[in-house]
PDB file of N, CA and C in Angstrom:
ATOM      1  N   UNK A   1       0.822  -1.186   0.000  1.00  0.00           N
ATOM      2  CA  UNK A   1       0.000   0.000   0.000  1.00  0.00           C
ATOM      3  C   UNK A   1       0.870   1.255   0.000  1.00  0.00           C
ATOM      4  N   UNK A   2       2.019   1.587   0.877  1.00  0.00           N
ATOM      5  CA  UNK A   2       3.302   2.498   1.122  1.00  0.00           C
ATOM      6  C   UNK A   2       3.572   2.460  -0.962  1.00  0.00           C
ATOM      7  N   UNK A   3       3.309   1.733  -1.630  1.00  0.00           N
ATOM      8  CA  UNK A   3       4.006   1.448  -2.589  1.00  0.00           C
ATOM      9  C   UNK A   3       3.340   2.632  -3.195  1.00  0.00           C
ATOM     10  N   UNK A   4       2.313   2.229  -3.755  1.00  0.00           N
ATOM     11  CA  UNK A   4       0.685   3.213  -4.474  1.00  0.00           C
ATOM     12  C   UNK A   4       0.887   4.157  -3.926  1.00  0.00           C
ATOM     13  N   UNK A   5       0.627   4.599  -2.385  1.00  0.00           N
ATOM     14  CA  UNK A   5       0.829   6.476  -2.114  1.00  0.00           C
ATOM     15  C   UNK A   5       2.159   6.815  -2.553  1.00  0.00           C
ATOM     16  N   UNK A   6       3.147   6.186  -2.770  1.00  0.00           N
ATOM     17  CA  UNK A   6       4.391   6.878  -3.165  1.00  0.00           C
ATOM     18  C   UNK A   6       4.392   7.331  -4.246  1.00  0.00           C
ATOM     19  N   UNK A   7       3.722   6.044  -5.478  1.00  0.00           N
ATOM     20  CA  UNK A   7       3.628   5.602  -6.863  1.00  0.00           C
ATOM     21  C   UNK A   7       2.621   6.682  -7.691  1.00  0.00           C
ATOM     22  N   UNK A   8       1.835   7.035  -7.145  1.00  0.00           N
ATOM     23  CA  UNK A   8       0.460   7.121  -8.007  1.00  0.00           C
ATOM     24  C   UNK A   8       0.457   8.713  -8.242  1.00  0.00           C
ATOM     25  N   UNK A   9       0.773   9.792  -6.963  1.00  0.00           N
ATOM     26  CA  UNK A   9       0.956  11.046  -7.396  1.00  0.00           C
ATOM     27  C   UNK A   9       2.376  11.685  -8.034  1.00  0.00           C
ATOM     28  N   UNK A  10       3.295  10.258  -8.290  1.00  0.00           N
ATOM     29  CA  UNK A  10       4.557  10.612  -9.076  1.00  0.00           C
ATOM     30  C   UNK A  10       3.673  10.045 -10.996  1.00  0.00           C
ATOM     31  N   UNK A  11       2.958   9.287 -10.843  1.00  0.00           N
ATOM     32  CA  UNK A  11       2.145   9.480 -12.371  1.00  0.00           C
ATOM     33  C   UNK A  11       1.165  10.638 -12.330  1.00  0.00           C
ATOM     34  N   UNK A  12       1.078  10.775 -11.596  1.00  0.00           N
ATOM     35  CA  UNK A  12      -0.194  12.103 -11.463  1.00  0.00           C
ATOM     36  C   UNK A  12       0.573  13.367 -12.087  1.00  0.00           C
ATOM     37  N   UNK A  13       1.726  13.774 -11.791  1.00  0.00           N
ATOM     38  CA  UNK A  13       2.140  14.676 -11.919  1.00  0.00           C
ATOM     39  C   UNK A  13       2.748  14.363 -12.804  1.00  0.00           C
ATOM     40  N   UNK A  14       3.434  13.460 -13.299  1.00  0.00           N
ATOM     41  CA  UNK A  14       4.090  13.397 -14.776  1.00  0.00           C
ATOM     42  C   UNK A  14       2.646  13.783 -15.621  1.00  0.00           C
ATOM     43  N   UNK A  15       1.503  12.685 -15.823  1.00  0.00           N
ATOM     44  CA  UNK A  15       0.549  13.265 -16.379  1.00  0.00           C
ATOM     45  C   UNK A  15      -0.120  14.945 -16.273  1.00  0.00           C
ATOM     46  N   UNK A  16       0.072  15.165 -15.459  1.00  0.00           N
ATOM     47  CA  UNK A  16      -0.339  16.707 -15.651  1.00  0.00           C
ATOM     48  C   UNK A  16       1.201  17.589 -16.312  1.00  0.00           C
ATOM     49  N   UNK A  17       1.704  16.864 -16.071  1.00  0.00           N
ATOM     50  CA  UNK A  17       3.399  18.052 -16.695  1.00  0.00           C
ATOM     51  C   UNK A  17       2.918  17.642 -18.383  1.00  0.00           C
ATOM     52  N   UNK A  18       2.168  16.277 -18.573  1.00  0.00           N
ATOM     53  CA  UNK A  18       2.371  16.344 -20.579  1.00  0.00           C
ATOM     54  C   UNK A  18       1.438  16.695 -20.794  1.00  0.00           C
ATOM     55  N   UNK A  19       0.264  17.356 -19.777  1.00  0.00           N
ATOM     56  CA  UNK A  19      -1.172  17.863 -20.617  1.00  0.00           C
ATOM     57  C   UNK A  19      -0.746  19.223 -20.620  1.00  0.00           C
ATOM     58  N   UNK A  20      -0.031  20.057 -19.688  1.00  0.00           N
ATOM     59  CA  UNK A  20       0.771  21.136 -20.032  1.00  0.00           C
ATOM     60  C   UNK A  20       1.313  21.841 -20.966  1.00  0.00           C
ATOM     61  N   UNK A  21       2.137  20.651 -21.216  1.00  0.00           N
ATOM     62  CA  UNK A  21       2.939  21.021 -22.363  1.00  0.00           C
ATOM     63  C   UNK A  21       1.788  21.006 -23.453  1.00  0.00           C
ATOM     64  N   UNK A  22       1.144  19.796 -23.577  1.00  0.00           N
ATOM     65  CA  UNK A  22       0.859  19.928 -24.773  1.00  0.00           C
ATOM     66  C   UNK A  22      -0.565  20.947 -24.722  1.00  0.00           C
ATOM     67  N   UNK A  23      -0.544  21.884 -23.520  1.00  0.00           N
ATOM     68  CA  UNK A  23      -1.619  22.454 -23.595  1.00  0.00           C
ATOM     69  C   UNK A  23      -0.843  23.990 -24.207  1.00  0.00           C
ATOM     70  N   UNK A  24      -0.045  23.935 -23.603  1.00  0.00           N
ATOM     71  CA  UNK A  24       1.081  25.364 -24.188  1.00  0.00           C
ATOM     72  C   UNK A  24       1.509  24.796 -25.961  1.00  0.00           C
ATOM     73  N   UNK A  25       1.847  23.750 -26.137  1.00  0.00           N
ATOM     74  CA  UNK A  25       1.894  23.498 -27.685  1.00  0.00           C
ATOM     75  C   UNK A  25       0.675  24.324 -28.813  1.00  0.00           C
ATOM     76  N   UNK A  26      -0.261  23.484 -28.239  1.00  0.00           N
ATOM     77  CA  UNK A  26      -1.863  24.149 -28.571  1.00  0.00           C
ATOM     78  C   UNK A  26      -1.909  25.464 -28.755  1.00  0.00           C
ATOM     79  N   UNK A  27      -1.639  25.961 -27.672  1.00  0.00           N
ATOM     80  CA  UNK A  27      -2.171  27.341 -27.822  1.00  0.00           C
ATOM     81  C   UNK A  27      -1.043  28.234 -28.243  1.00  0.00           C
ATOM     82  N   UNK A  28       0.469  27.498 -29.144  1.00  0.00           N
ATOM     83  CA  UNK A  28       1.337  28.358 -29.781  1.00  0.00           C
ATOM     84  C   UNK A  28       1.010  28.189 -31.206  1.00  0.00           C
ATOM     85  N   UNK A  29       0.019  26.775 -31.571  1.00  0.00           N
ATOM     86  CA  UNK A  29      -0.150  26.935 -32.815  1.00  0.00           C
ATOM     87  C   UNK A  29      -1.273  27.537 -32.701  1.00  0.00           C
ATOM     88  N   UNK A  30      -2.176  27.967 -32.228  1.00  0.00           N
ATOM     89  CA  UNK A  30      -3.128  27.805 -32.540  1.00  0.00           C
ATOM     90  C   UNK A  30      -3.351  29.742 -32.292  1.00  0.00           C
ATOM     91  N   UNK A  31      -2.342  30.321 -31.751  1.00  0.00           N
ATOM     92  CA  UNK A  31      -1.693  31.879 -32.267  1.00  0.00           C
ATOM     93  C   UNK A  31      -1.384  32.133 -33.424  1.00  0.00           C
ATOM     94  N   UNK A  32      -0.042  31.288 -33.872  1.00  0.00           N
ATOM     95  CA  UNK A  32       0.188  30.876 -34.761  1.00  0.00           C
ATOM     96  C   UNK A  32      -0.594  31.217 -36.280  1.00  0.00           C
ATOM     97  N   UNK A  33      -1.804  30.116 -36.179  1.00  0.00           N
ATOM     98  CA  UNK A  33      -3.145  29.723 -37.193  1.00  0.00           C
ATOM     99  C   UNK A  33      -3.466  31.303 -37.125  1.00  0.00           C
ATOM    100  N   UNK A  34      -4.042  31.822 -36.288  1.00  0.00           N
ATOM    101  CA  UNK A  34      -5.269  32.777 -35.874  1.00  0.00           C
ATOM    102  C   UNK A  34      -4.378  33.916 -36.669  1.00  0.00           C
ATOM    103  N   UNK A  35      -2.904  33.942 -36.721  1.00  0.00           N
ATOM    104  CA  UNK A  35      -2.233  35.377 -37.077  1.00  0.00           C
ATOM    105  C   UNK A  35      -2.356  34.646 -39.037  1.00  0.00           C
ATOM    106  N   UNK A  36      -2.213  34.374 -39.342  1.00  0.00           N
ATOM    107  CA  UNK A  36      -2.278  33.848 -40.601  1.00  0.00           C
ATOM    108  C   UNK A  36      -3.772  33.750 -41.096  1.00  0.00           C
ATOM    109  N   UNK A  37      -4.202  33.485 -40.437  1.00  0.00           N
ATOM    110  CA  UNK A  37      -6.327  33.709 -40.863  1.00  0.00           C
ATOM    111  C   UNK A  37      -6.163  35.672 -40.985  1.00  0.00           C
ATOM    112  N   UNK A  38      -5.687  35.983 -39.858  1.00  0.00           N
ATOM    113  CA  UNK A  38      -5.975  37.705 -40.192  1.00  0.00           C
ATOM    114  C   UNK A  38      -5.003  38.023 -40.829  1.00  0.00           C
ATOM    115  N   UNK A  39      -3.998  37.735 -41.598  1.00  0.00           N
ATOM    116  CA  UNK A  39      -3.417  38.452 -42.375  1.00  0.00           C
ATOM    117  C   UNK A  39      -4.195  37.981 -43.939  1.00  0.00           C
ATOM    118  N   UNK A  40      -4.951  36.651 -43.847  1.00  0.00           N
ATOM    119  CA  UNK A  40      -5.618  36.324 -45.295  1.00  0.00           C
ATOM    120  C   UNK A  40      -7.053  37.171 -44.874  1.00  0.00           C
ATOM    121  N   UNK A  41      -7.547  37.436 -44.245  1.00  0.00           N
ATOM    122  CA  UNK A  41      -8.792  38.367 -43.832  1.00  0.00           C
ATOM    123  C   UNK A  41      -8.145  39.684 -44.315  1.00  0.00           C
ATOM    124  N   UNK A  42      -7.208  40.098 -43.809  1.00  0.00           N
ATOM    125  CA  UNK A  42      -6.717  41.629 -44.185  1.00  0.00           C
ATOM    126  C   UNK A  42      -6.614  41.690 -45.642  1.00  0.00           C
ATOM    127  N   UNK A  43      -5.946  40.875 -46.044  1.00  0.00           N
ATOM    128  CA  UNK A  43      -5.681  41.213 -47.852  1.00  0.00           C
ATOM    129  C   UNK A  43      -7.193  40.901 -48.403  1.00  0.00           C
ATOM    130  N   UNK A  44      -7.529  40.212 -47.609  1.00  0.00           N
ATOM    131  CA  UNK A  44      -8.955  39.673 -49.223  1.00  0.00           C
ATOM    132  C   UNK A  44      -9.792  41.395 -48.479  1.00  0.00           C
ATOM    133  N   UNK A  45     -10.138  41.772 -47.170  1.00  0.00           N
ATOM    134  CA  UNK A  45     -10.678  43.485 -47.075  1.00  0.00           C
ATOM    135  C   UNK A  45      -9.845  44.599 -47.796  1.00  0.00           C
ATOM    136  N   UNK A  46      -8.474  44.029 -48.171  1.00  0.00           N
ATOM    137  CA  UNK A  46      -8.091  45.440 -48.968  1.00  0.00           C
ATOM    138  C   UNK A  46      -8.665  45.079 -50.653  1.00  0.00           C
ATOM    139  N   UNK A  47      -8.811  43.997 -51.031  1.00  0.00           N
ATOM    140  CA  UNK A  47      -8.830  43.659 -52.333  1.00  0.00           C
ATOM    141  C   UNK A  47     -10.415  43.816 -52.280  1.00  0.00           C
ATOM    142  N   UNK A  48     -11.459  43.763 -51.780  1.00  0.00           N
ATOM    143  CA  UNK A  48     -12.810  44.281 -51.503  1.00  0.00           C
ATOM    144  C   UNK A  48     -12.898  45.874 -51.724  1.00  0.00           C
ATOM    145  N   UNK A  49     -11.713  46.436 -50.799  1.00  0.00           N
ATOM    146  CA  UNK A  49     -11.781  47.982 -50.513  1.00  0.00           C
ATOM    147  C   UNK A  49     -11.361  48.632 -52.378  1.00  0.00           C
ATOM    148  N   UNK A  50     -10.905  47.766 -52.663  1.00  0.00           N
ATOM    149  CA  UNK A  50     -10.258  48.208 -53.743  1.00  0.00           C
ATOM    150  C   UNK A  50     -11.909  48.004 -55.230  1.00  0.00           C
ATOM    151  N   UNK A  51     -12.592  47.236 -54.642  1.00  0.00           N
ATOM    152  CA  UNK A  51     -13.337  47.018 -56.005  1.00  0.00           C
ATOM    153  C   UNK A  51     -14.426  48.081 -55.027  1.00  0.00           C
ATOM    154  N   UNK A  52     -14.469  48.748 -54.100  1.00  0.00           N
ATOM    155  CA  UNK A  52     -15.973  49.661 -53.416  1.00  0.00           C
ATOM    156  C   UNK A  52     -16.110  50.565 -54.274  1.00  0.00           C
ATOM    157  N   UNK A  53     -14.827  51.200 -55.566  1.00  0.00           N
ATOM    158  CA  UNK A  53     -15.569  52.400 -55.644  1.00  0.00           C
ATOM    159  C   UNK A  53     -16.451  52.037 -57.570  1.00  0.00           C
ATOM    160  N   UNK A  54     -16.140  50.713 -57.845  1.00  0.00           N
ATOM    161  CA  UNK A  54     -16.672  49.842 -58.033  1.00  0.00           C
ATOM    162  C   UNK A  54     -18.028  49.843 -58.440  1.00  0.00           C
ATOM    163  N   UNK A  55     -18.296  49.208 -57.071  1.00  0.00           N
ATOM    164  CA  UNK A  55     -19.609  48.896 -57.077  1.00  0.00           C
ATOM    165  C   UNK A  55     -20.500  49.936 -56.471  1.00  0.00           C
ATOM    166  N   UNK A  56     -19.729  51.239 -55.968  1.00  0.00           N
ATOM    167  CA  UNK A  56     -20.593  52.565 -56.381  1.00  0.00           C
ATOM    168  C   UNK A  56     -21.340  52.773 -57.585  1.00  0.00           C
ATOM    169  N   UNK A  57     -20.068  52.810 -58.727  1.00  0.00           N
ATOM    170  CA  UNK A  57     -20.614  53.033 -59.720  1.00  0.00           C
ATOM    171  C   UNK A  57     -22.158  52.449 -60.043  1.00  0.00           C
ATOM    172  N   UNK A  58     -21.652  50.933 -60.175  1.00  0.00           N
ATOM    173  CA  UNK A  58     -23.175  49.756 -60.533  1.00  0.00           C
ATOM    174  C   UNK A  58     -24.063  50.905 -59.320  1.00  0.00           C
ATOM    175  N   UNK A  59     -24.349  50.844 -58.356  1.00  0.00           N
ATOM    176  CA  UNK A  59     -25.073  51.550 -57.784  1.00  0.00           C
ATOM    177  C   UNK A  59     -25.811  52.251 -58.423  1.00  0.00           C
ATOM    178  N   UNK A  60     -25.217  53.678 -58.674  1.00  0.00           N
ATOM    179  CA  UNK A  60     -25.342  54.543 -58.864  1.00  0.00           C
ATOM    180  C   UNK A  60     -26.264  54.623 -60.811  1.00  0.00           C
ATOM    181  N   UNK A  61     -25.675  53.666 -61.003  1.00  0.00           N
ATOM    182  CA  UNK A  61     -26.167  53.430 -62.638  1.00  0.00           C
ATOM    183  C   UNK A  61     -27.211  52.740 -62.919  1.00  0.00           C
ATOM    184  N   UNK A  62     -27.497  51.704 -61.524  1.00  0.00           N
ATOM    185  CA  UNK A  62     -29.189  51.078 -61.510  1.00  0.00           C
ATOM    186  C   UNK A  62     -29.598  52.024 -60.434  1.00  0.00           C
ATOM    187  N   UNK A  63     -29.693  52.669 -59.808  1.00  0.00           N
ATOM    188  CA  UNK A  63     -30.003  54.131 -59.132  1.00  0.00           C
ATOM    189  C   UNK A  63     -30.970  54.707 -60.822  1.00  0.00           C
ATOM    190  N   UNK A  64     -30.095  54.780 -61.430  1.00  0.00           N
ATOM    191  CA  UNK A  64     -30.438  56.106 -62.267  1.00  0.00           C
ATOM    192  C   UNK A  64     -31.188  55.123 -62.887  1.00  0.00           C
ATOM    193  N   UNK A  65     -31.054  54.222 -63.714  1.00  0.00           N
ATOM    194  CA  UNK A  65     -31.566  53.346 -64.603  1.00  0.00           C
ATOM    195  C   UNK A  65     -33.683  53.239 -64.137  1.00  0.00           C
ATOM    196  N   UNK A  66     -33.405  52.496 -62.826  1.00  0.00           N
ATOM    197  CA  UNK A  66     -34.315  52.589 -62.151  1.00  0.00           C
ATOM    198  C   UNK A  66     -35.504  53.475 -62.430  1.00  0.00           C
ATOM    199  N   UNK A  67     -35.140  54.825 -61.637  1.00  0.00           N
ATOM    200  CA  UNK A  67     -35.781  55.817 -62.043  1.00  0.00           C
ATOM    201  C   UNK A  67     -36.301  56.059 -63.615  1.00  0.00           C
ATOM    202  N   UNK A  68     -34.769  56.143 -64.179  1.00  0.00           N
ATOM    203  CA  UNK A  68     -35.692  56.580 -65.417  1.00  0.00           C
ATOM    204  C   UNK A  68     -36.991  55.436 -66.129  1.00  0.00           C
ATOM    205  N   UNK A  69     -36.769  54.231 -65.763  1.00  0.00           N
ATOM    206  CA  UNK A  69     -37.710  52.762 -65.915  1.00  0.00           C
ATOM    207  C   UNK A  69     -39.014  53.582 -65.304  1.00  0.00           C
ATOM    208  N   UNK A  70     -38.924  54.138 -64.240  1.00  0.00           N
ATOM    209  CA  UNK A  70     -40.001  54.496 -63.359  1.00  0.00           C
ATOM    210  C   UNK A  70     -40.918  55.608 -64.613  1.00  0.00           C
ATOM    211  N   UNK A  71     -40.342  56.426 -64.489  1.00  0.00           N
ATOM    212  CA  UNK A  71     -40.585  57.989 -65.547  1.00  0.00           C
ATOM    213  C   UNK A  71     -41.427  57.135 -66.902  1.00  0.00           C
ATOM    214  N   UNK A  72     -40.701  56.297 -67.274  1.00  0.00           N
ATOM    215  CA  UNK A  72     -41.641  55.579 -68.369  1.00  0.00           C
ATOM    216  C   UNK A  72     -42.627  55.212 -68.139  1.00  0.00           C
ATOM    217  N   UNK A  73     -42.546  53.827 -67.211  1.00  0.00           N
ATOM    218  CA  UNK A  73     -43.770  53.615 -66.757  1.00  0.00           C
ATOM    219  C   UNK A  73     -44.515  54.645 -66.261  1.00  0.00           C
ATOM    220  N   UNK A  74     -44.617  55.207 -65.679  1.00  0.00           N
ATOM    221  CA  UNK A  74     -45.441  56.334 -65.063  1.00  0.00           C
ATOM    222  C   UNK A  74     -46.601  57.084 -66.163  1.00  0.00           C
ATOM    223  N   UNK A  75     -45.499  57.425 -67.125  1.00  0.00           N
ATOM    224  CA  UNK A  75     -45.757  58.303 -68.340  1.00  0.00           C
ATOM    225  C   UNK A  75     -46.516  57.708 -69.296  1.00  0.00           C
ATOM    226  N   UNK A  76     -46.352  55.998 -69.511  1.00  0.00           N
ATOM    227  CA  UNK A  76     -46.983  55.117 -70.297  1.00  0.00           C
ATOM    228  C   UNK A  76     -48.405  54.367 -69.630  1.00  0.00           C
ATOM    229  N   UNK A  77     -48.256  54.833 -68.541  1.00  0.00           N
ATOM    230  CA  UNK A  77     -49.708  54.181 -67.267  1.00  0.00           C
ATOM    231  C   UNK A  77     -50.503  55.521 -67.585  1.00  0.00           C
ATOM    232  N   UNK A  78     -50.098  56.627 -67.548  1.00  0.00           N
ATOM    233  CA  UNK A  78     -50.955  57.831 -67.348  1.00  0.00           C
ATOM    234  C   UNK A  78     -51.655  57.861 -68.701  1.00  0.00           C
ATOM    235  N   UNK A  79     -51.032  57.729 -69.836  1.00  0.00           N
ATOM    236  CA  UNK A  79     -51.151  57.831 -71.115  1.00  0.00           C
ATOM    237  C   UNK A  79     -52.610  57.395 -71.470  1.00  0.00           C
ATOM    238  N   UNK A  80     -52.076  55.966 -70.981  1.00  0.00           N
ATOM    239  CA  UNK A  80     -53.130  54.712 -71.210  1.00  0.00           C
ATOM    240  C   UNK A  80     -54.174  54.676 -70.804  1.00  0.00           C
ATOM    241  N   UNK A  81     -54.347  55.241 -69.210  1.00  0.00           N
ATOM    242  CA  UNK A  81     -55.611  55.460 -68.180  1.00  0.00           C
ATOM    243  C   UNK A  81     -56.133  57.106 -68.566  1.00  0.00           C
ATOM    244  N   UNK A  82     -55.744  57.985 -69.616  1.00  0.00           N
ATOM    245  CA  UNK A  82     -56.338  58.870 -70.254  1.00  0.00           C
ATOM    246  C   UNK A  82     -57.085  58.600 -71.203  1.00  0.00           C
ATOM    247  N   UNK A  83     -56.480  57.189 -72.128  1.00  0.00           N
ATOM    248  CA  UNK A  83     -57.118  57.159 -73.043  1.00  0.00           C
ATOM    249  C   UNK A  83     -58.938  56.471 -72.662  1.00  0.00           C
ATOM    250  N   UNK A  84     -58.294  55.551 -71.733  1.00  0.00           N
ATOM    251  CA  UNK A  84     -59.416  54.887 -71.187  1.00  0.00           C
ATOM    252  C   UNK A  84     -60.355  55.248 -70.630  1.00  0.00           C
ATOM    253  N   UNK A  85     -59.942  56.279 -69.841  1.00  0.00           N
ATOM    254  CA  UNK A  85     -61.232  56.945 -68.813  1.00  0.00           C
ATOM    255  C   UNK A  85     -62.077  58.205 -70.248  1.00  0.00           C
ATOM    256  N   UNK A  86     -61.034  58.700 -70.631  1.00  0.00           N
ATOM    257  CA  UNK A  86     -61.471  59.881 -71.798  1.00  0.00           C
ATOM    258  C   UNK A  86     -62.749  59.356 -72.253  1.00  0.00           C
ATOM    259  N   UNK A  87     -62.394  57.817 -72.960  1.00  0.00           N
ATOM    260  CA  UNK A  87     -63.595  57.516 -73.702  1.00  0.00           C
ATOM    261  C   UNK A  87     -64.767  57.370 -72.658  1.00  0.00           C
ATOM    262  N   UNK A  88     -64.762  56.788 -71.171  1.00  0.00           N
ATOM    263  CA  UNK A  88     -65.785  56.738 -70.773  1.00  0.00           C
ATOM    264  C   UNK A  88     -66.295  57.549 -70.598  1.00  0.00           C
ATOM    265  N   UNK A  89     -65.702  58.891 -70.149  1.00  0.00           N
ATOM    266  CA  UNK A  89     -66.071  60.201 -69.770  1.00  0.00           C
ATOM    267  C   UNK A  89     -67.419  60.864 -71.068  1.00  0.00           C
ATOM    268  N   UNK A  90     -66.578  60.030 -72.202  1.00  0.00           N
ATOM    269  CA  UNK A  90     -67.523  60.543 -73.462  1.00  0.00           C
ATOM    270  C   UNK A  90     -68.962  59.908 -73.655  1.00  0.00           C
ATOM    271  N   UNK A  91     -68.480  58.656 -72.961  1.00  0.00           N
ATOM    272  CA  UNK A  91     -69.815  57.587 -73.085  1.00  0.00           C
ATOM    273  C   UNK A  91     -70.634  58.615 -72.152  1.00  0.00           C
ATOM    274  N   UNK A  92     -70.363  58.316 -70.981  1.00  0.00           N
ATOM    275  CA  UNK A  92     -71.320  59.240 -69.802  1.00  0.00           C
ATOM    276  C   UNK A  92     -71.744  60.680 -70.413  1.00  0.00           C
ATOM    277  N   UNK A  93     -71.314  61.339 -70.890  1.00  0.00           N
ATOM    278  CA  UNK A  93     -71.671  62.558 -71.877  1.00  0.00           C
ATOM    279  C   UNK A  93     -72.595  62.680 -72.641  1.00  0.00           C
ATOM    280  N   UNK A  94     -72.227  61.781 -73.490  1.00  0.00           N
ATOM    281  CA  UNK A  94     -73.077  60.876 -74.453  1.00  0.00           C
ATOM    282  C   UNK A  94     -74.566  60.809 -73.937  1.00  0.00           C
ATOM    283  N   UNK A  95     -74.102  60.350 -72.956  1.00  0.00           N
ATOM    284  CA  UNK A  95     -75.898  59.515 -72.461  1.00  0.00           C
ATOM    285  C   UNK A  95     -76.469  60.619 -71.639  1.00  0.00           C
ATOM    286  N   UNK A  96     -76.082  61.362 -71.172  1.00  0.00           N
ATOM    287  CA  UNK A  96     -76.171  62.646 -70.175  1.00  0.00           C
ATOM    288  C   UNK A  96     -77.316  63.614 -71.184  1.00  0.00           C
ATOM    289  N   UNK A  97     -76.295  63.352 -72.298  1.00  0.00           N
ATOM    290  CA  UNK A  97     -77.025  64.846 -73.400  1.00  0.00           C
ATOM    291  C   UNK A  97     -78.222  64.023 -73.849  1.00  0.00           C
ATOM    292  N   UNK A  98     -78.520  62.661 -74.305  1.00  0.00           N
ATOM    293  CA  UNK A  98     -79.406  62.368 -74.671  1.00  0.00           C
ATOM    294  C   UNK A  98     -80.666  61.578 -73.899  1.00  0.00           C
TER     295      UNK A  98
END
């Protein structure tokens, strides 16, 4: 029994000295990893920053596009609902006078 209490916290502590280490291993690669993810994060945000003024433009050109789509339609709805109501307006006229 003298044997085991002598025995057992001299494995105890070897086992905790290699989860140590390999807990400090871990967390040098794994700095390591994390600095190399943000330096590929940094370049692919400058190569983004670089196409923003970009995709202003597109913006700005279905911005305008848009609108003017709108102005048509608008202009081609009004057109149409003149012609349509006009004539009824004439029908009702029509029947009014006679």
């Amino acid at each position: 029994m003298d044997f085991w209490l002598s025995f057992l916290p001299i494995i105890i502590y070897i086992l905790l000295i290699i989860i140590l280490i390999i807990g400090i291993i871990l967390g040098i690669k794994s700095i390591i990893t994390i600095n190399k993810v943000e330096k590929v994060v940094d370049d692919v945000n400058e190569k983004v920053e670089s196409l923003n003024s970009l995709f202003q433009i597109v913006d700005f050109t279905a911005d305008k596009l848009v609108s003017i789509t709108d102005k048509v339609v608008d202009g081609i709805s009004s057109f149409a609902s003149r012609l349509f109501f006009k004539k009824k307006k004439n029908k009702k006229e029509d029947e009014e006078d006679e």
